[in-house]
N, C-alpha and C. Protein backbone atom coordinates (compact mmCIF):
# COMPACT_ATOMS: atom_id res chain seq x y z
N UNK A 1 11.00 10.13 -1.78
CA UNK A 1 10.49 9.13 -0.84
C UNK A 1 9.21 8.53 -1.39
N UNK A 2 8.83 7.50 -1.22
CA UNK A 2 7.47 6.56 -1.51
C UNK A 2 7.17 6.06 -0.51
N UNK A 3 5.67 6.41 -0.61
CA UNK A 3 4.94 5.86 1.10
C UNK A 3 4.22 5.21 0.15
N UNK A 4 4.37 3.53 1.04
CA UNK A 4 3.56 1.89 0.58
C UNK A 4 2.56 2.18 1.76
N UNK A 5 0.81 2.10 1.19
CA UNK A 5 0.19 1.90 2.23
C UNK A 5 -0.91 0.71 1.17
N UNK A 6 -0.95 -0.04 3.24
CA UNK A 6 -2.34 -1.13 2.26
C UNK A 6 -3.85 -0.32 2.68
N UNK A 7 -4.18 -0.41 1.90
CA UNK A 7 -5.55 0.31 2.78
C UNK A 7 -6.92 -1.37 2.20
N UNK A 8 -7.92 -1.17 2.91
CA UNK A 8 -8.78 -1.69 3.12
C UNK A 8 -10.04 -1.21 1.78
N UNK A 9 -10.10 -2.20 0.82
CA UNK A 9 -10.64 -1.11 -0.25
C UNK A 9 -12.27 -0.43 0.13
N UNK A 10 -12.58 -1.19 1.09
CA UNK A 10 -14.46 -1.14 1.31
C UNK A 10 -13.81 -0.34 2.59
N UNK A 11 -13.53 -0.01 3.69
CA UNK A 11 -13.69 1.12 4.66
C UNK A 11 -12.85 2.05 4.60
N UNK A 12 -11.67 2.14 3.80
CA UNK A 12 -10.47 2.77 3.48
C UNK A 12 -9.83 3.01 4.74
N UNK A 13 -9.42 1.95 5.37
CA UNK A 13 -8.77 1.94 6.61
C UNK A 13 -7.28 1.80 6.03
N UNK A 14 -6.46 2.02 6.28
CA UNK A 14 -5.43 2.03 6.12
C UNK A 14 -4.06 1.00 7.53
N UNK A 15 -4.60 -0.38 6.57
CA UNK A 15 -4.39 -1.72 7.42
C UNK A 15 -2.23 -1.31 8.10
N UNK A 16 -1.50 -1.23 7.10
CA UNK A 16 0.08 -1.00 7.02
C UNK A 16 0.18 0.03 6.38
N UNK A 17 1.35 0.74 6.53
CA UNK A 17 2.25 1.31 5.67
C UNK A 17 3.36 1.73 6.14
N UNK A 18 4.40 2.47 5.06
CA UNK A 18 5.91 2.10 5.41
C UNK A 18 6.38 3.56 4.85
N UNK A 19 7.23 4.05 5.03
CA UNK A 19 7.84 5.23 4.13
C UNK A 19 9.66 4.83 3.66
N UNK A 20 10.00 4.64 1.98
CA UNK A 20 11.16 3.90 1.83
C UNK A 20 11.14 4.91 0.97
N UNK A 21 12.85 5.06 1.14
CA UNK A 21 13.62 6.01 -0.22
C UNK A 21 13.35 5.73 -1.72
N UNK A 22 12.79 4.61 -1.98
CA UNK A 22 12.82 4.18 -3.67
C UNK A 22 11.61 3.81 -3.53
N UNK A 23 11.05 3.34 -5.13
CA UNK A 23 10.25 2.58 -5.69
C UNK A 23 10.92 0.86 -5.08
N UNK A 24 10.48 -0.05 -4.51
CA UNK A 24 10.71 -1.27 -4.98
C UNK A 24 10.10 -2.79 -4.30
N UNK A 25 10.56 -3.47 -4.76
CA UNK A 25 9.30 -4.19 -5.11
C UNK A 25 9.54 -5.05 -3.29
N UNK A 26 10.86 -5.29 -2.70
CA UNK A 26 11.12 -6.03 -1.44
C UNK A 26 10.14 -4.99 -0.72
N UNK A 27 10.25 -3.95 -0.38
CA UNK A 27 9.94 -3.30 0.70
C UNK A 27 8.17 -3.42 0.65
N UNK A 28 7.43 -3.72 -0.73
CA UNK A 28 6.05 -3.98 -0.75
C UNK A 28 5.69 -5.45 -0.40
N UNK A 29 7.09 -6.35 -0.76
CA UNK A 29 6.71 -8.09 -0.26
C UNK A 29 6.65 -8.11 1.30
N UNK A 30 7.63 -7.04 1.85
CA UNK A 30 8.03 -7.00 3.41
C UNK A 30 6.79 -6.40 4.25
N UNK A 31 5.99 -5.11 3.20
CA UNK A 31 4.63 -4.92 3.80
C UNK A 31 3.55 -5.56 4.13
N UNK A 32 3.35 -6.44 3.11
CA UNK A 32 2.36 -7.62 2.51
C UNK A 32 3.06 -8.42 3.41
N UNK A 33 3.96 -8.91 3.86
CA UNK A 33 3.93 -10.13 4.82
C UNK A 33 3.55 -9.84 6.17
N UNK A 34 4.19 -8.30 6.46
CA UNK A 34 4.02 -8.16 7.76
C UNK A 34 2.14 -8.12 7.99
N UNK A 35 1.49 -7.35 6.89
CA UNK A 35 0.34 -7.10 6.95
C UNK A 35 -0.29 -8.78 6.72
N UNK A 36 -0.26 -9.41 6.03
CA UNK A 36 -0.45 -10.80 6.24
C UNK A 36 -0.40 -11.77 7.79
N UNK A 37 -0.02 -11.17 8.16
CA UNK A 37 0.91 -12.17 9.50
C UNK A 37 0.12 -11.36 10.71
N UNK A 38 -0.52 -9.93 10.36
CA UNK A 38 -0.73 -9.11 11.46
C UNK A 38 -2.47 -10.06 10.86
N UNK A 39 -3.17 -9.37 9.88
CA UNK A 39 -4.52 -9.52 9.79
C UNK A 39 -5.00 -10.77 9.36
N UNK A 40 -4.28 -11.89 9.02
CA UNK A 40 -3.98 -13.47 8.40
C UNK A 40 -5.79 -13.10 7.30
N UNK A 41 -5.47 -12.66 6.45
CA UNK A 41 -6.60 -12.50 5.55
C UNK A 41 -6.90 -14.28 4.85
N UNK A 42 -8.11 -14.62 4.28
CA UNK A 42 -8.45 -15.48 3.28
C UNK A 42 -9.25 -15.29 2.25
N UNK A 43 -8.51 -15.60 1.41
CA UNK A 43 -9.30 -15.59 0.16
C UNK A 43 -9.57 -14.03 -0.36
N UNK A 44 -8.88 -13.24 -0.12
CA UNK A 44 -8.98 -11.57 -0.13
C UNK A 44 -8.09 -11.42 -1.59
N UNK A 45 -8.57 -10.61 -2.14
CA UNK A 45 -8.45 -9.85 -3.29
C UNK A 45 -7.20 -8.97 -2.62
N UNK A 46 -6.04 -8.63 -3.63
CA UNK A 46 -5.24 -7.81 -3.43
C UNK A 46 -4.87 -6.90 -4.60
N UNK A 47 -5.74 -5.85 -5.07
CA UNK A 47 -5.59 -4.95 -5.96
C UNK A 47 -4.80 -4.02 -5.91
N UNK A 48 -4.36 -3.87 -6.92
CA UNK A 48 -2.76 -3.34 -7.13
C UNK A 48 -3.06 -2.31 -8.36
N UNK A 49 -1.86 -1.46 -8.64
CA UNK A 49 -1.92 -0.62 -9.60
C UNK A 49 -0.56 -1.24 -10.25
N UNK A 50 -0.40 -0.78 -11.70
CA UNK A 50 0.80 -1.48 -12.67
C UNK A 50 1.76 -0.89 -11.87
N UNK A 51 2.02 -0.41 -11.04
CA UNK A 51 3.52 -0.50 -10.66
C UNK A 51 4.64 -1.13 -10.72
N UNK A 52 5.50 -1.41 -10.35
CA UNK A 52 6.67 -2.08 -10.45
C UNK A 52 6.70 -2.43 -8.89
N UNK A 53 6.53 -2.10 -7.99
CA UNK A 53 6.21 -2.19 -6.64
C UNK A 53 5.50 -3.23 -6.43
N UNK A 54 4.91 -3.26 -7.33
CA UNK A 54 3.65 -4.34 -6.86
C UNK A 54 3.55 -5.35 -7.61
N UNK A 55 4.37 -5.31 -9.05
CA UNK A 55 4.39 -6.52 -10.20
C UNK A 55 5.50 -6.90 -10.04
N UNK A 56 6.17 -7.94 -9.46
CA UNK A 56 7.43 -8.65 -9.43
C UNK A 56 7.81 -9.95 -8.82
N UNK A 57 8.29 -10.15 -8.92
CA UNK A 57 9.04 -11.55 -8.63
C UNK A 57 9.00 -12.19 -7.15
N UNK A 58 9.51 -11.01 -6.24
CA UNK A 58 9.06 -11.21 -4.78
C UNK A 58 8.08 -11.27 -4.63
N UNK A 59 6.93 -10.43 -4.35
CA UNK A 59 5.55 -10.42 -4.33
C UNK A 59 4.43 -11.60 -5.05
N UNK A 60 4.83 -11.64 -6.05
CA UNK A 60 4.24 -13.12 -6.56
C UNK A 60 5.12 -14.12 -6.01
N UNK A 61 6.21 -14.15 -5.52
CA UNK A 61 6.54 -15.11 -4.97
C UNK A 61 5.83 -15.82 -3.62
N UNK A 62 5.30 -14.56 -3.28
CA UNK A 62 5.05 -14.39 -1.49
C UNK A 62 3.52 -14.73 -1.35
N UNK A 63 2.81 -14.00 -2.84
CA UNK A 63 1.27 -14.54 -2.95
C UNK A 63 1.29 -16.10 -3.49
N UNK A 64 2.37 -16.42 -4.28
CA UNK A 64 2.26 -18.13 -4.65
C UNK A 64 2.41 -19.56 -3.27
N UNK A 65 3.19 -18.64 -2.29
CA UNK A 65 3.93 -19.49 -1.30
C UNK A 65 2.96 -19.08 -0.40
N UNK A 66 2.03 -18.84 -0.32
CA UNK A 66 0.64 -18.53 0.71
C UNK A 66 -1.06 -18.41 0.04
N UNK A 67 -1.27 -19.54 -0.06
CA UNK A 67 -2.53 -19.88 -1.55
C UNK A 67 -2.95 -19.87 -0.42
N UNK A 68 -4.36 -19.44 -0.95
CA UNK A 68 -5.50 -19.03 -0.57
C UNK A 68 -5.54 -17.74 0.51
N UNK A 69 -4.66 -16.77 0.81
CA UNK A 69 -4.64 -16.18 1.52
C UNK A 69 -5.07 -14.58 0.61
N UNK A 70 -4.27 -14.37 -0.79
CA UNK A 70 -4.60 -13.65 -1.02
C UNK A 70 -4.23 -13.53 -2.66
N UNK A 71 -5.21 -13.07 -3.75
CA UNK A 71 -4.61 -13.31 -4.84
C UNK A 71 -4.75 -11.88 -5.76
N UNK A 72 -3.83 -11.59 -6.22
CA UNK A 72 -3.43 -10.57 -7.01
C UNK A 72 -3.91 -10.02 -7.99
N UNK A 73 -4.87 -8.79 -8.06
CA UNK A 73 -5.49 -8.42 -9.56
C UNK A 73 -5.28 -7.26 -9.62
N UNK A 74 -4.50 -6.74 -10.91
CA UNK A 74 -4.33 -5.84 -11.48
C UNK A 74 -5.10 -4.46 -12.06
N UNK A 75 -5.17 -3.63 -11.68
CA UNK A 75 -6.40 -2.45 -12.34
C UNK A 75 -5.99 -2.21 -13.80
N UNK A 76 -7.21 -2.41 -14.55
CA UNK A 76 -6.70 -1.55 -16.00
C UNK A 76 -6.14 -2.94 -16.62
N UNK A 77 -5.73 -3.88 -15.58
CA UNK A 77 -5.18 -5.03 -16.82
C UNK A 77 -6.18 -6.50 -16.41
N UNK A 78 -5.90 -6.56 -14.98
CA UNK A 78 -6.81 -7.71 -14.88
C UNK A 78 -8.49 -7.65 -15.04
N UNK A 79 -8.88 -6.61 -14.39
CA UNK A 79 -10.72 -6.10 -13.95
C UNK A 79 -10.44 -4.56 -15.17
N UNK A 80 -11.45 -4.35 -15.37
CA UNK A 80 -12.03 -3.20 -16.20
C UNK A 80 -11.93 -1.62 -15.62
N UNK A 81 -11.81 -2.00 -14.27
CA UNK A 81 -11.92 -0.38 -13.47
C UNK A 81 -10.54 -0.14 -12.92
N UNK A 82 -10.49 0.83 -12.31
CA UNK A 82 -8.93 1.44 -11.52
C UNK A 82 -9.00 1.32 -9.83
N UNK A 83 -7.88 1.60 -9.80
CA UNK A 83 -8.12 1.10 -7.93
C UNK A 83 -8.13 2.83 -7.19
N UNK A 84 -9.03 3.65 -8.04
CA UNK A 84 -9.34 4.85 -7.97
C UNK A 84 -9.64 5.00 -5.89
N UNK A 85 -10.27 4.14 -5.76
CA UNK A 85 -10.86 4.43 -4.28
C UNK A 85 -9.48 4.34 -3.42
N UNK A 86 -8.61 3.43 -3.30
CA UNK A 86 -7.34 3.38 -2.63
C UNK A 86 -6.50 4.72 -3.26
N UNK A 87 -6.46 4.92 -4.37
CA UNK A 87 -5.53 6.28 -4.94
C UNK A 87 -6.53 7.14 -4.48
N UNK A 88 -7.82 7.72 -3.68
CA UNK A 88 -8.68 8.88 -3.16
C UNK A 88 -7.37 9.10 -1.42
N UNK A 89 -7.55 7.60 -0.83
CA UNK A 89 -6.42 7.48 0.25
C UNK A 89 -5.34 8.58 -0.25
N UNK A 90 -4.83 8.35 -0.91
CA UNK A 90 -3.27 8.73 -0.97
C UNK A 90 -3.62 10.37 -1.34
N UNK A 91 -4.51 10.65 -2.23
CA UNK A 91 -4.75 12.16 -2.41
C UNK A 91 -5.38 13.05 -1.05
N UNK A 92 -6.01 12.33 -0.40
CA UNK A 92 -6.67 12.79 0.70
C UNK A 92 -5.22 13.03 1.89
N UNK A 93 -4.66 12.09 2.15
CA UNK A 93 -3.25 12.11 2.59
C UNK A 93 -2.30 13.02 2.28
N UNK A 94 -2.02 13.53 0.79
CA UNK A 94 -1.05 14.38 0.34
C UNK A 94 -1.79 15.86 0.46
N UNK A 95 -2.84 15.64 -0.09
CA UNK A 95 -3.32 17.09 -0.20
C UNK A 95 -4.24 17.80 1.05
N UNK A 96 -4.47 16.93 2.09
CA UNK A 96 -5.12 17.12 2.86
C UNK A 96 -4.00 17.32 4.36
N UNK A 97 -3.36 17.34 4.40
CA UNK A 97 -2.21 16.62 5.08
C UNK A 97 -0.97 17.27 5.05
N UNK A 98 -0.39 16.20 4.02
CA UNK A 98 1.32 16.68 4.02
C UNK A 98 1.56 18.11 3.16
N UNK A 99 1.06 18.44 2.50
CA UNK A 99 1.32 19.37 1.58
C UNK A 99 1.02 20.98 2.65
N UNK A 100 0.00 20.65 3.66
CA UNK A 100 -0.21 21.86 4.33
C UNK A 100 0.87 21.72 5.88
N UNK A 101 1.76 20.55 5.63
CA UNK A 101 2.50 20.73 6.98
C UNK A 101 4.21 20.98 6.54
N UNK A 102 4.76 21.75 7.49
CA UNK A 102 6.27 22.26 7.16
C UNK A 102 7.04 20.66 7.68
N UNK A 103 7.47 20.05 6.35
CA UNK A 103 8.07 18.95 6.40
C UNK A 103 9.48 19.30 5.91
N UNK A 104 10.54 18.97 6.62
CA UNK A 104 11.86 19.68 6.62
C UNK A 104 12.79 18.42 6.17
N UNK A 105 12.15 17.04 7.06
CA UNK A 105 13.19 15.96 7.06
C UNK A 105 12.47 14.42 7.04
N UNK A 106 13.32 13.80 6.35
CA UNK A 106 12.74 12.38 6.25
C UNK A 106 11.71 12.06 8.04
N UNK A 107 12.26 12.40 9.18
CA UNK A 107 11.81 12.29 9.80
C UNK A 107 10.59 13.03 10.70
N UNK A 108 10.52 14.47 10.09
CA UNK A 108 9.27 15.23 10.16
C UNK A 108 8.68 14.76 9.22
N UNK A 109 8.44 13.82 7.92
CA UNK A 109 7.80 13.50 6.90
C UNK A 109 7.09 12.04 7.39
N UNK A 110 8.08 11.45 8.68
CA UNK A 110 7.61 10.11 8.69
C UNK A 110 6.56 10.38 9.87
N UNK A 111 6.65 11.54 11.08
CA UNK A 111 5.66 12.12 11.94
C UNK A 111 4.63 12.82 11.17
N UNK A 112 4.61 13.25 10.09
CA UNK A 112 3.42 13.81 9.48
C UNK A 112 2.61 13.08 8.94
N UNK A 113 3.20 11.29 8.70
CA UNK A 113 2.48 10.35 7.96
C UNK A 113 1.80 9.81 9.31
N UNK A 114 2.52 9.76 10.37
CA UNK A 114 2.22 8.78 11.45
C UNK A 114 0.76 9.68 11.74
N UNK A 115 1.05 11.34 11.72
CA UNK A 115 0.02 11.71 12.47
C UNK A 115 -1.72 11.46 11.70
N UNK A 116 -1.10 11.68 9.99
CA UNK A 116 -1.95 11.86 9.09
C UNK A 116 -2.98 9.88 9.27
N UNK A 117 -2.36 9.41 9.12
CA UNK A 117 -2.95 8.11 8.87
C UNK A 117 -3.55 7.86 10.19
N UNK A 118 -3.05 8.29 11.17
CA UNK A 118 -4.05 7.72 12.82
C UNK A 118 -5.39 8.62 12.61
N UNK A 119 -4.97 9.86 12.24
CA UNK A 119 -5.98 10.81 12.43
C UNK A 119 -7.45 10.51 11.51
């Protein structure tokens, strides 16, 4: 399973996220719109890691067909640093979190995210 979350890079709020069986790249354009449409951002930076999730065809499609809303920079390829503070999210989440709760089923996994991210 892969949990897509957007988080907020300066309060590490954790704006969306989704839990999908694969890596791929629709289910991150489908996050990014919904999260678009919920918080209507401008002019916001959207830092990404080289994924494949996040480098593709949909997604630049979705940041080209909505200018000025939000534009796409790469860690490690576009800027000099890593998107280390959003990957602290996801470790704080796994190791703080899911790893200490008895997760049996896609759907005790998707209540352990729900509980983990409100909390």
């Amino acid at each position: 399973m892969s949990i897509y979350l957007i988080v907020d890079n300066y309060s590490r709020y954790i704006l969306n996220w989704v839990l999908h069986p694969r890596v791929c790249g629709k289910t991150m354009t489908n996050l990014l719109r919904e999260s678009i449409s919920i918080y209507k951002p401008k002019n916001a930076l959207l830092l990404v890691d080289g994924g494949p999730e996040n480098n593709n065809k949909q997604v630049d499609d979705l940041l080209e067909n909505h200018p000025g809303i939000l534009s796409k920079i790469v860690a490690q390829r576009d800027i000099s640093f890593s998107n280390s503070m959003v990957e602290a999210v996801n470790k704080i989440i796994k190791n703080n979190y899911l790893r200490m709760m008895d997760i049996t089923s896609v759907d005790s996994l998707n209540q352990a995210l729900e509980f983990a991210i409100h909390d």
